[in-house]
N, C-alpha and C. Protein backbone atom coordinates (compact mmCIF):
# COMPACT_ATOMS: atom_id res chain seq x y z
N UNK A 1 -14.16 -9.37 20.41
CA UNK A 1 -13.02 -8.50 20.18
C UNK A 1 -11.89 -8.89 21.13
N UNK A 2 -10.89 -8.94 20.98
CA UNK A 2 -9.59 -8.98 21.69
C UNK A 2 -8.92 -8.00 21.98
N UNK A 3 -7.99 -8.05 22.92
CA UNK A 3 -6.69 -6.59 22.80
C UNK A 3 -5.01 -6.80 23.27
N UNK A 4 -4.80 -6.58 22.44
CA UNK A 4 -3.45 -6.37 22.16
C UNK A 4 -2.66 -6.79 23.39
N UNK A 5 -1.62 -7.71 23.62
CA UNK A 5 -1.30 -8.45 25.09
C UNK A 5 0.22 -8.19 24.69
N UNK A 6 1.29 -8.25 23.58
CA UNK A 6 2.02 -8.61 24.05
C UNK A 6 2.65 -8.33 22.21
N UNK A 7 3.67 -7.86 21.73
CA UNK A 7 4.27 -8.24 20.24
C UNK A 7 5.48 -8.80 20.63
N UNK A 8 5.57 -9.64 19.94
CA UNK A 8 7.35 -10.27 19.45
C UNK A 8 7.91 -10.81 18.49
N UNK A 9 8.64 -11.54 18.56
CA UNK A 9 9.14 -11.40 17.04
C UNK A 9 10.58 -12.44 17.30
N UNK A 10 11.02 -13.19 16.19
CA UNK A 10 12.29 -14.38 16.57
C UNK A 10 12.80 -14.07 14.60
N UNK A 11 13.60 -14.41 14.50
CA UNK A 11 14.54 -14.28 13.10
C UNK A 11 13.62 -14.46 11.81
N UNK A 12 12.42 -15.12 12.24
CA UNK A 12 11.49 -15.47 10.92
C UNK A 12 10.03 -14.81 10.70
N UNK A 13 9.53 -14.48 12.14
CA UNK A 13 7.88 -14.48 13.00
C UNK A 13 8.00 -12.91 13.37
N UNK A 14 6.43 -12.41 13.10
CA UNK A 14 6.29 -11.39 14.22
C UNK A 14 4.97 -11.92 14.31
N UNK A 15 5.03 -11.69 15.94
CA UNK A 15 4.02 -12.35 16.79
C UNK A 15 3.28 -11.62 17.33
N UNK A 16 2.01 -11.41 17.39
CA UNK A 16 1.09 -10.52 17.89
C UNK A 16 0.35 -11.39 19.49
N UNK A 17 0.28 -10.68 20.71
CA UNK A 17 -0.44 -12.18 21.55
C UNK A 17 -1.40 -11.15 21.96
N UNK A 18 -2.88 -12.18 21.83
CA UNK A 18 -4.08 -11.38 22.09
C UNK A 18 -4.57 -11.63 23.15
N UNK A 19 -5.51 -10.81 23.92
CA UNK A 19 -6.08 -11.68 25.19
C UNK A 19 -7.70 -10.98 24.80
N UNK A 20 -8.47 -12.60 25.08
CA UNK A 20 -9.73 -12.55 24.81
C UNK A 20 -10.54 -11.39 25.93
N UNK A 21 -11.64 -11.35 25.00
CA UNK A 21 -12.39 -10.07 25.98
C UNK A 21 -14.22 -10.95 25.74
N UNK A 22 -14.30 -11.11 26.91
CA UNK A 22 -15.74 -11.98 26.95
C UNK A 22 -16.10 -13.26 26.68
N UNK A 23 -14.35 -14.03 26.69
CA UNK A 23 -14.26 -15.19 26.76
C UNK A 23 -14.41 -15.55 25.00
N UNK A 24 -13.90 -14.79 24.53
CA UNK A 24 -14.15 -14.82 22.53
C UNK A 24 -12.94 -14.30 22.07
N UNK A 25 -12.52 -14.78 21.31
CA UNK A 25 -11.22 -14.04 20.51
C UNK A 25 -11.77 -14.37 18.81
N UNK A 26 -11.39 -13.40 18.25
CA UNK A 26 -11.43 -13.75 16.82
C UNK A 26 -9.89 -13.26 16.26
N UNK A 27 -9.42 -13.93 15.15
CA UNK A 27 -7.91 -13.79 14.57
C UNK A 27 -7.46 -14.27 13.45
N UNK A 28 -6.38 -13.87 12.81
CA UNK A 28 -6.64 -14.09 11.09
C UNK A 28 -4.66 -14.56 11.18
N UNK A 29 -4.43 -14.97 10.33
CA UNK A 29 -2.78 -14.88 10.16
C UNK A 29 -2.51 -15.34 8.51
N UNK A 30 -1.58 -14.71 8.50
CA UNK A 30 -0.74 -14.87 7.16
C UNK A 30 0.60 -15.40 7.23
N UNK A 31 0.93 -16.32 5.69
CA UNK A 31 2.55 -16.38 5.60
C UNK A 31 2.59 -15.76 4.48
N UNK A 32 3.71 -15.46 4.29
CA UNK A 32 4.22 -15.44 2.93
C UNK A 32 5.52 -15.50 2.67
N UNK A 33 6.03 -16.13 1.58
CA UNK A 33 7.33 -16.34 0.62
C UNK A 33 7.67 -15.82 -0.17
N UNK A 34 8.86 -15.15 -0.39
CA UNK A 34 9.30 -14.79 -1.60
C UNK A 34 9.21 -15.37 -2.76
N UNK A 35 9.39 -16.60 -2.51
CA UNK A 35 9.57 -17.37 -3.77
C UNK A 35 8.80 -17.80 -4.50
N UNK A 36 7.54 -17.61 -4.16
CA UNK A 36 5.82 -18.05 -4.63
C UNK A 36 5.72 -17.55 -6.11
N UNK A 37 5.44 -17.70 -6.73
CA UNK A 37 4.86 -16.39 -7.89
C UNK A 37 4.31 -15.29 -7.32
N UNK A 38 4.38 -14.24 -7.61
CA UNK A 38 4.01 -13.20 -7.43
C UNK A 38 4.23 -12.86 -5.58
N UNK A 39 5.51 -13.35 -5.43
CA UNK A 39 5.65 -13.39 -3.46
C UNK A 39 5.75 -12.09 -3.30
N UNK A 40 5.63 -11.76 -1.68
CA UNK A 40 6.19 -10.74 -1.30
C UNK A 40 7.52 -10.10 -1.01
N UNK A 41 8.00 -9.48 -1.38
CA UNK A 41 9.77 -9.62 -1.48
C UNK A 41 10.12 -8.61 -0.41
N UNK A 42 9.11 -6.92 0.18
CA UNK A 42 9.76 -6.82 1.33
C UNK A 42 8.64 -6.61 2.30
N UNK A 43 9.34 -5.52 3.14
CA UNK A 43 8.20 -5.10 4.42
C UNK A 43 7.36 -4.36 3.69
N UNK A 44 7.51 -3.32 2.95
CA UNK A 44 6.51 -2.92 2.42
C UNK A 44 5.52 -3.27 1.51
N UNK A 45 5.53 -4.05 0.85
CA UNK A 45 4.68 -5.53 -0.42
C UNK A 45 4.44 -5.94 0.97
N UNK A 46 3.90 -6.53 2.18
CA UNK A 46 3.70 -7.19 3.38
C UNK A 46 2.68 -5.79 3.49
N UNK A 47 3.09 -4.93 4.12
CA UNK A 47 2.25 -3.95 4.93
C UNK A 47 1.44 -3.55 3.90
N UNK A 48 1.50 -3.43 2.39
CA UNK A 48 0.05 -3.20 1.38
C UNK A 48 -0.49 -4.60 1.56
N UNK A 49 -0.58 -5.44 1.81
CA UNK A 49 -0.96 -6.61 1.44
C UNK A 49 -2.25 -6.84 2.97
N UNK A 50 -1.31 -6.60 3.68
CA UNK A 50 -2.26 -6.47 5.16
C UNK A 50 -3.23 -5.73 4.98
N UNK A 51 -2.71 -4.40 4.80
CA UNK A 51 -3.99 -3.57 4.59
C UNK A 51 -5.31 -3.75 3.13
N UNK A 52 -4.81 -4.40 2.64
CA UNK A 52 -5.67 -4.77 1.86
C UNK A 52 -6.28 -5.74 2.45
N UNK A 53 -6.25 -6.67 3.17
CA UNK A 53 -7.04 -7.95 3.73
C UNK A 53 -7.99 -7.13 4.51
N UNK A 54 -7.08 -6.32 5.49
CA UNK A 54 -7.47 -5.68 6.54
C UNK A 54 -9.29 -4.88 5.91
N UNK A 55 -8.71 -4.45 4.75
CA UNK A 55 -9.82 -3.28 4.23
C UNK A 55 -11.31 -4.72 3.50
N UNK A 56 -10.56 -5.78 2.74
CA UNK A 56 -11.31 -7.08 2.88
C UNK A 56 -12.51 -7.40 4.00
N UNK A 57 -11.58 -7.74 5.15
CA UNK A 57 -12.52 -8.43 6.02
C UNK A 57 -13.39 -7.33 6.76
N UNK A 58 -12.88 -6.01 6.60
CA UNK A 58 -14.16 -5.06 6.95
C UNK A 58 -14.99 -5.08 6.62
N UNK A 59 -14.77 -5.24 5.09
CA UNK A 59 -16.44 -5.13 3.91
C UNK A 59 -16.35 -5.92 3.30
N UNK A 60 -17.43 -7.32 4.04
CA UNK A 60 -17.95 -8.62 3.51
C UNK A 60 -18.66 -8.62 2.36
N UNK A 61 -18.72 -9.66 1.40
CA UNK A 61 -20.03 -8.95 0.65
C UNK A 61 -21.02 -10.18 1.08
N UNK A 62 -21.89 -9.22 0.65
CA UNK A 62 -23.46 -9.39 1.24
C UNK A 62 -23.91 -10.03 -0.03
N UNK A 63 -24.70 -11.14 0.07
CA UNK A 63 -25.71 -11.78 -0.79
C UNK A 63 -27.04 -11.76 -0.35
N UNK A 64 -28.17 -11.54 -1.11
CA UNK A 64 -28.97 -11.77 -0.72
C UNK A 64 -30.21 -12.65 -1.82
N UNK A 65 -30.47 -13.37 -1.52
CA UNK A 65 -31.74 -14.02 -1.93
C UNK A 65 -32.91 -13.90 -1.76
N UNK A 66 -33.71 -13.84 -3.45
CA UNK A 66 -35.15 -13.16 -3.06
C UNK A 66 -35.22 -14.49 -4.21
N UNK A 67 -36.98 -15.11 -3.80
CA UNK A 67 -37.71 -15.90 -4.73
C UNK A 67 -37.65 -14.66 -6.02
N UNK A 68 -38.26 -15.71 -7.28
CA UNK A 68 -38.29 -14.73 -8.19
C UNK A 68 -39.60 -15.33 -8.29
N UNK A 69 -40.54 -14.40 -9.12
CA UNK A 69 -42.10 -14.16 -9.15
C UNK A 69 -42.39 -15.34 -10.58
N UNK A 70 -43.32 -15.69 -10.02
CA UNK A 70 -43.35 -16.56 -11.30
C UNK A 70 -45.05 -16.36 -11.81
C-alpha cells in the first residue's frame, strides 16, 4: 500500500506522488483523448470512468479450476 505524498498538476497532467510503505508501492494510470472514439470529453466522463476501474480492480474475477471426473 502507498500514501498519498504530494498532488499536482501542469496545463495537461494531474499528478498524484506516492510514497511507498514497506518498501512496495503498487499504481495504475490512465490517459485519455477526446478524440478516440468514444473519448472522454470532460471532468466528469473522467471521474465515472475512474470510478469504474476503481470499482474493477477491487473485484478481480476469480477462476477456478477443478479436474472433471471421468
Amino acid at each position: 500500500a502507498a500514501s498519498v505524498q504530494e498532488f499536482t498538476e501542469d496545463e495537461y497532467s494531474h499528478v498524484v506522488k506516492l510514497r511507498a510503505e514497506q518498501g512496495k508501492l503498487e499504481y495504475y494510470f490512465s490517459g485519455a483523448w477526446e478524440g478516440e472514439p468514444g473519448g472522454i470529453k470532460d471532468e466528469e466522463q473522467f471521474l465515472e470512468y475512474i470510478q469504474q476501474v476503481a470499482l474493477e480492480l477491487a473485484n478481480p474475477i476469480k477462476v477456478t479450476l477443478s479436474k472433471s471426473a471421468k
